[in-house]
Protein backbone atom coordinates (compact mmCIF):
# COMPACT_ATOMS: atom_id res chain seq x y z
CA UNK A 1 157.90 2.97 64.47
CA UNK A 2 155.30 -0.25 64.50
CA UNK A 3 156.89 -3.21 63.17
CA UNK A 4 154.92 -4.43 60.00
CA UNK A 5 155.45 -7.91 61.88
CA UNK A 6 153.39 -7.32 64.59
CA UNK A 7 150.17 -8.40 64.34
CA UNK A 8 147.04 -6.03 64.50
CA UNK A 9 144.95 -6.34 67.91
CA UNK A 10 142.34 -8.43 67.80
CA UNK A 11 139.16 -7.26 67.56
CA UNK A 12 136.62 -7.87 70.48
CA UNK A 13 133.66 -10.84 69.83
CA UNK A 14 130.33 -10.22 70.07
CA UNK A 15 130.37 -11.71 73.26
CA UNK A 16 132.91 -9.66 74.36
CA UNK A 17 131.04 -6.59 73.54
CA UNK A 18 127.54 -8.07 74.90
CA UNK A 19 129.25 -8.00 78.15
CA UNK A 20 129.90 -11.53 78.98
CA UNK A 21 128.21 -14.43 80.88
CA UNK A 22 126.15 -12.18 82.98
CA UNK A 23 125.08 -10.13 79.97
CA UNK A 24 124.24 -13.11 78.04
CA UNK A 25 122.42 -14.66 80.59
CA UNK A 26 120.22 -11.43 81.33
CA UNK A 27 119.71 -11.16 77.62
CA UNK A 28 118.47 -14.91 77.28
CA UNK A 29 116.26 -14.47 80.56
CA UNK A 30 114.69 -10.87 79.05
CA UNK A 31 114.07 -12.88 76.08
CA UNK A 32 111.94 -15.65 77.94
CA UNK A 33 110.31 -13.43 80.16
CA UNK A 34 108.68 -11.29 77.05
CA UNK A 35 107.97 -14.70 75.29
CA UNK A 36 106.10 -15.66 78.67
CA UNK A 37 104.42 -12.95 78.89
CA UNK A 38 103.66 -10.89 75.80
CA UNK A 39 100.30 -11.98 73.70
CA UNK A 40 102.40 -11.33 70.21
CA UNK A 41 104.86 -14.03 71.17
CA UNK A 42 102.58 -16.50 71.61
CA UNK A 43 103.08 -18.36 68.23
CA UNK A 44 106.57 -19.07 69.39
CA UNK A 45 105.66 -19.64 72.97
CA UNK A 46 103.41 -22.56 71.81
CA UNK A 47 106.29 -24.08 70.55
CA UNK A 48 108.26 -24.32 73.75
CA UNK A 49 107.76 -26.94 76.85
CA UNK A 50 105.23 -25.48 79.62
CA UNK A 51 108.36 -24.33 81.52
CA UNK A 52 111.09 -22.50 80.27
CA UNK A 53 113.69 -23.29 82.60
CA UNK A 54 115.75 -25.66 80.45
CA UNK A 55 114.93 -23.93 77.31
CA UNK A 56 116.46 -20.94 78.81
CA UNK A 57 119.80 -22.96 79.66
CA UNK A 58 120.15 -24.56 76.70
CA UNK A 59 119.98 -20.58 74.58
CA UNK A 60 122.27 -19.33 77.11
CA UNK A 61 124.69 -21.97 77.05
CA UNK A 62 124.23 -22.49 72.58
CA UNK A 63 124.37 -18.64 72.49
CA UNK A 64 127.29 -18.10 74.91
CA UNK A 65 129.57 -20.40 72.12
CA UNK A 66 127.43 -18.61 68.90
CA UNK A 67 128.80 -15.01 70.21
CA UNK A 68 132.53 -16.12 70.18
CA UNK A 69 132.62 -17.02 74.27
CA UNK A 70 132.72 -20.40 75.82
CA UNK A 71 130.88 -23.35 74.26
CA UNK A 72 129.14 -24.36 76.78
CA UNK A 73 126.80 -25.99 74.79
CA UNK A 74 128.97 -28.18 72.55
CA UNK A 75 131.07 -29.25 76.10
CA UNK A 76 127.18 -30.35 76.83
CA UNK A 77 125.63 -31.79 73.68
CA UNK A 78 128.19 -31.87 70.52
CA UNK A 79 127.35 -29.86 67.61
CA UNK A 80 123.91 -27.84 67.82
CA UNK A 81 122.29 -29.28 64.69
CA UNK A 82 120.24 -26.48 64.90
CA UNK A 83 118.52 -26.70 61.79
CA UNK A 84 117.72 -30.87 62.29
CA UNK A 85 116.80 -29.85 65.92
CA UNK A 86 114.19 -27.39 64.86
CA UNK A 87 112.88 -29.47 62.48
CA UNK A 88 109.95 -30.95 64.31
CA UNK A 89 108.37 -27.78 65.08
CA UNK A 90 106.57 -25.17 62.69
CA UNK A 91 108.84 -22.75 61.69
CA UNK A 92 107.28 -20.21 59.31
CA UNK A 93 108.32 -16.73 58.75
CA UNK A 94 105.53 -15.65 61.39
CA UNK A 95 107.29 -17.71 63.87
CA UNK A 96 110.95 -16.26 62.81
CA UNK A 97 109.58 -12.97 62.70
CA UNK A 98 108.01 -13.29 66.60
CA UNK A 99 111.83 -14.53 67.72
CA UNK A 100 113.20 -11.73 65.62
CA UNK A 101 110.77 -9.21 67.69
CA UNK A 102 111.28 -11.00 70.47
CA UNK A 103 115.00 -11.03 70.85
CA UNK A 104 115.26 -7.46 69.52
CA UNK A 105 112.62 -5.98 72.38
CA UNK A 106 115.11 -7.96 74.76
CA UNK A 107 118.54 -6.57 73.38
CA UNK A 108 116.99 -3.19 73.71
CA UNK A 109 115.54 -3.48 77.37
CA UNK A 110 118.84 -4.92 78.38
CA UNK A 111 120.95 -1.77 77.01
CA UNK A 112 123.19 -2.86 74.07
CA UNK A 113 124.11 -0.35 72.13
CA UNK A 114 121.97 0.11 68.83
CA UNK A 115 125.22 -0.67 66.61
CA UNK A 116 125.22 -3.84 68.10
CA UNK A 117 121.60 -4.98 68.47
CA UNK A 118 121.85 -3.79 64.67
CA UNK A 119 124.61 -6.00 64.11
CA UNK A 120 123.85 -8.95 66.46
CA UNK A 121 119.98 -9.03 64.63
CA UNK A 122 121.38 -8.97 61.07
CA UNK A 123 123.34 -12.03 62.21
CA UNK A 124 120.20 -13.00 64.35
CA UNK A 125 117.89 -13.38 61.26
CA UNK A 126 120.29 -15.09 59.05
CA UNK A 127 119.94 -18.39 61.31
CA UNK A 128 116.34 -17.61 62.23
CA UNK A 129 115.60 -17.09 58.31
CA UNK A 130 117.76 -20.65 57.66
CA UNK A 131 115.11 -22.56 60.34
CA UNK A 132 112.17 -22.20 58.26
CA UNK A 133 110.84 -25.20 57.62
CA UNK A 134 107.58 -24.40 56.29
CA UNK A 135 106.36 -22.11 53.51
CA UNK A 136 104.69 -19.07 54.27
């Protein structure tokens, strides 16, 4: 018999289920590459320092913490700001939809699951919807 004291399990994060730092990181790097080197990301590319190293970091270590895993970025920086951060750069709903795109090509060609690239891109395009900053 369960005792109706115990508490449920708890249920796996996102970046539990992703895989981990390794996943995350192979993710973020997928993500880069295709912005680097596919012609329909290059609204969004234009938007990003000529190297991507420490853009790269930065995701990785903001979306290590966003997933439910270590906040590595916070430990770095504080509180993302995300939406004050963003602010100096054109974000239109071209430029969300190219990330969108973007980061859903990379969850694919990294193998998660299609529940959670469905579930992870829902989230995904809340934020990325929330950083427009310009009409259109």
């Amino acid at each position: 018999m369960t005792d109706p004291n115990d508490e449920a399990p708890a249920q796996p994060t996102a970046f539990e289920l992703v895989g981990g730092e390794a996943r995350v990181r192979e993710l973020i790097d997928r993500f880069y590459d295709l912005m680097d080197l596919e012609p329909e990301f290059a609204g969004i590319r234009a938007l990003h320092p000529p190297t991507l190293e420490g853009s790269r970091d930065k995701f990785f270590w903001f979306l290590c913490g966003w997933l439910g895993g270590p906040d590595h970025y916070i430990s770095r920086f504080g509180h993302p700001r995300l939406r004050a951060r963003h602010l100096p750069f054109t974000i239109a709903s071209s430029e969300r939809d190219q990330w969108l795109r973007c980061m859903a090509w990379a969850m694919e060609d990294v193998g998660l699951s299609e529940p959670l690239r469905e579930r992870l891109l829902h989230s995904f395009f809340e934020t990325a919807d929330w950083m427009r900053n310009r009409p259109g």
